[in-house]
C-alpha atoms as a PDB file:
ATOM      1  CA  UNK A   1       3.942  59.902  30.749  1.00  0.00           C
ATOM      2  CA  UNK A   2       1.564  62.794  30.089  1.00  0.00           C
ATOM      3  CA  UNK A   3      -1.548  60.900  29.836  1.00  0.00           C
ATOM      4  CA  UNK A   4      -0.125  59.050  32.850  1.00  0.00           C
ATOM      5  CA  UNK A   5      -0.076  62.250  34.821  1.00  0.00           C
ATOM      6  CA  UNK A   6      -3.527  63.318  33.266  1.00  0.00           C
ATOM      7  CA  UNK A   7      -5.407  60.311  34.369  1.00  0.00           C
ATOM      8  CA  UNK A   8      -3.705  60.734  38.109  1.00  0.00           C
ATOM      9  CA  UNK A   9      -4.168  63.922  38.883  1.00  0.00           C
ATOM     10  CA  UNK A  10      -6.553  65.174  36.556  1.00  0.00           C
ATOM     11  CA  UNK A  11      -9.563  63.732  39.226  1.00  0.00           C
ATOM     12  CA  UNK A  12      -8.188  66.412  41.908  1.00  0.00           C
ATOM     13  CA  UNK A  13      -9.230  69.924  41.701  1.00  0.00           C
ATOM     14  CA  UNK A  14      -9.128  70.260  37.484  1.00  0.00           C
ATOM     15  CA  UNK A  15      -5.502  69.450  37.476  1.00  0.00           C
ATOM     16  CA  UNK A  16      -4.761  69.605  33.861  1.00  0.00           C
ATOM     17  CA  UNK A  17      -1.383  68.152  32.465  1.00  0.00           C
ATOM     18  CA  UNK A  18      -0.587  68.203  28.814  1.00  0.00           C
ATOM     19  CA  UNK A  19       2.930  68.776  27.233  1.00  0.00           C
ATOM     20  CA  UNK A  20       4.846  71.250  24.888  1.00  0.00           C
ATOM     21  CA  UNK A  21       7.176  69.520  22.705  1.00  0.00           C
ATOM     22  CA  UNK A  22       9.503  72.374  20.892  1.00  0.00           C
ATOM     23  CA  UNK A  23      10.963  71.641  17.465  1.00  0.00           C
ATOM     24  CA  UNK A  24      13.968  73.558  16.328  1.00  0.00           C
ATOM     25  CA  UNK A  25      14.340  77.200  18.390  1.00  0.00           C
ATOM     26  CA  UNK A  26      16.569  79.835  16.529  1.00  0.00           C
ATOM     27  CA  UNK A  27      18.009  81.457  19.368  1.00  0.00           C
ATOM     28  CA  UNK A  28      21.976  82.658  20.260  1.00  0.00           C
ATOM     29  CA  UNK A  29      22.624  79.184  21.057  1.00  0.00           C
ATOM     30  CA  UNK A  30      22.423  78.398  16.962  1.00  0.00           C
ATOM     31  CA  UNK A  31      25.605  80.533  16.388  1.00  0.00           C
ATOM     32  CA  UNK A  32      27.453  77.205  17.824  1.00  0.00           C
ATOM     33  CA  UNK A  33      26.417  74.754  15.520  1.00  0.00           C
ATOM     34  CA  UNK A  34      27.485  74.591  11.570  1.00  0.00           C
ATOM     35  CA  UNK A  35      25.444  76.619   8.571  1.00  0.00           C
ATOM     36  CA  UNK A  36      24.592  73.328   6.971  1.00  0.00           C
ATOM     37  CA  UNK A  37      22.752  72.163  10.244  1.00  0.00           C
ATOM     38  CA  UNK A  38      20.067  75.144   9.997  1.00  0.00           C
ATOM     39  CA  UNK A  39      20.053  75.140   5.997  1.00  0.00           C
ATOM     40  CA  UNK A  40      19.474  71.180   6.208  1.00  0.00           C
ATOM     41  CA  UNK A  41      16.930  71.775   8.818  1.00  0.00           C
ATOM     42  CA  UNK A  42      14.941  74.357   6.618  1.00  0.00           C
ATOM     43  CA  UNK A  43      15.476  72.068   3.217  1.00  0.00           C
ATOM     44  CA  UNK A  44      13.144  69.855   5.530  1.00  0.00           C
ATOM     45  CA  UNK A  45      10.649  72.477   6.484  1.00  0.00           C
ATOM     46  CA  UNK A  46       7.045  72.434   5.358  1.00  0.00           C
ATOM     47  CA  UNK A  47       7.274  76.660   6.265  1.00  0.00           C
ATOM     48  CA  UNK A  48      10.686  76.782   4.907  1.00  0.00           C
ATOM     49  CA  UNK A  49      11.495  78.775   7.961  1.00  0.00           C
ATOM     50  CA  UNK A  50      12.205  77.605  11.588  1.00  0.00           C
ATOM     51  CA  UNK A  51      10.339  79.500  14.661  1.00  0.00           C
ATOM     52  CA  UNK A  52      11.656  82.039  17.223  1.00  0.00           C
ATOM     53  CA  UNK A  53      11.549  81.716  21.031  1.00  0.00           C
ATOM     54  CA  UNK A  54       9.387  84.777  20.867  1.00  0.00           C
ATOM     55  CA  UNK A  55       6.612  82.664  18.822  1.00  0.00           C
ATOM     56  CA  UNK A  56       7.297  79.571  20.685  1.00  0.00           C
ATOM     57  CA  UNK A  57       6.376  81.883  23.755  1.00  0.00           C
ATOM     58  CA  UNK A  58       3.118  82.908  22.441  1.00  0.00           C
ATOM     59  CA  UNK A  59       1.872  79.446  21.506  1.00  0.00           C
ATOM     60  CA  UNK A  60       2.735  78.384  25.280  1.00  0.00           C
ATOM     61  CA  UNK A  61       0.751  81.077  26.320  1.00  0.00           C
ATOM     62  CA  UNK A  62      -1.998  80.675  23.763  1.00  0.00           C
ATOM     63  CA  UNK A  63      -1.919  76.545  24.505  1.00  0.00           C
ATOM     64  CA  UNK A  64      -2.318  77.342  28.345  1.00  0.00           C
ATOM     65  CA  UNK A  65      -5.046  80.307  28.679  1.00  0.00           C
ATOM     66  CA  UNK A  66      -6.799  79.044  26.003  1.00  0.00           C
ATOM     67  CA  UNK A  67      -7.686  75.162  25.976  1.00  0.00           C
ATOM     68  CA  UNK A  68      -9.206  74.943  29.514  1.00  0.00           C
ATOM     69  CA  UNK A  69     -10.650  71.732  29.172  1.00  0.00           C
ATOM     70  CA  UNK A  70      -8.041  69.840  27.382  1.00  0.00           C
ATOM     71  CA  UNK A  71      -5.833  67.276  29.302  1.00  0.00           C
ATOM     72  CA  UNK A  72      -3.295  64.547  28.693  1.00  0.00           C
ATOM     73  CA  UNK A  73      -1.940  66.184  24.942  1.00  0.00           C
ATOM     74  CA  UNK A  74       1.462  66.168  23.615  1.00  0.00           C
ATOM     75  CA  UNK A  75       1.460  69.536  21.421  1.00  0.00           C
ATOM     76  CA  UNK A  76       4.237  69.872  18.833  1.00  0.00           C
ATOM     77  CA  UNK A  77       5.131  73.310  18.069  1.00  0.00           C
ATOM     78  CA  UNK A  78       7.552  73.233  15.006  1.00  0.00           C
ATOM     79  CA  UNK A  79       7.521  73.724  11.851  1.00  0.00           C
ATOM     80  CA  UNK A  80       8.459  70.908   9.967  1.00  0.00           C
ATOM     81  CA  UNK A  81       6.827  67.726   9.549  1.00  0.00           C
ATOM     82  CA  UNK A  82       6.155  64.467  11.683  1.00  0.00           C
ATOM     83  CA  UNK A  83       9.478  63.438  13.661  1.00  0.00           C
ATOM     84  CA  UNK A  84      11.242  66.743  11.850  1.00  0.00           C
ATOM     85  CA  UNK A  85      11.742  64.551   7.991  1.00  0.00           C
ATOM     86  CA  UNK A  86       9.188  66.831   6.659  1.00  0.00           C
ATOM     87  CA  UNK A  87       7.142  64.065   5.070  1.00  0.00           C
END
């Protein structure tokens, strides 16, 4: 769907779409689910540490201000590997 968008709209004015795609997000919300979910989830980890919503922010920011020219990209912000196996 994002490349979809990008070759649509991309034409008019430098519209650029691209897409964030958040991994794992330690926030209050994590107090909910079970110890072993997070400890299984870092056991996984190529940083052996998940990311805040405070440096999820930053990339956001960093991804938008930054990369004027890029358009139709799916950007995965996490911290473990491909589809979160960590392989």
């Amino acid at each position: 769907m994002t490349k979809t968008l990008a070759l649509e709209w991309g034409p008019y004015n430098g519209i650029r779409i691209n897409c964030v795609a958040p991994g794992m997000i330690l926030s209050s919300g994590m107090k909910n689910y079970p110890e072993k979910t997070l400890d299984g989830f870092l056991a996984n980890s190529w940083l052996v540490r998940a990311l805040s919503s405070r440096t999820h922010a930053w990339v956001i920011l960093l991804f938008v201000n930054l990369i004027a020219f890029q358009c139709g990209d799916d950007m995965a912000i996490e911290s473990s590997g491909p589809h979160g196996n960590g392989i």
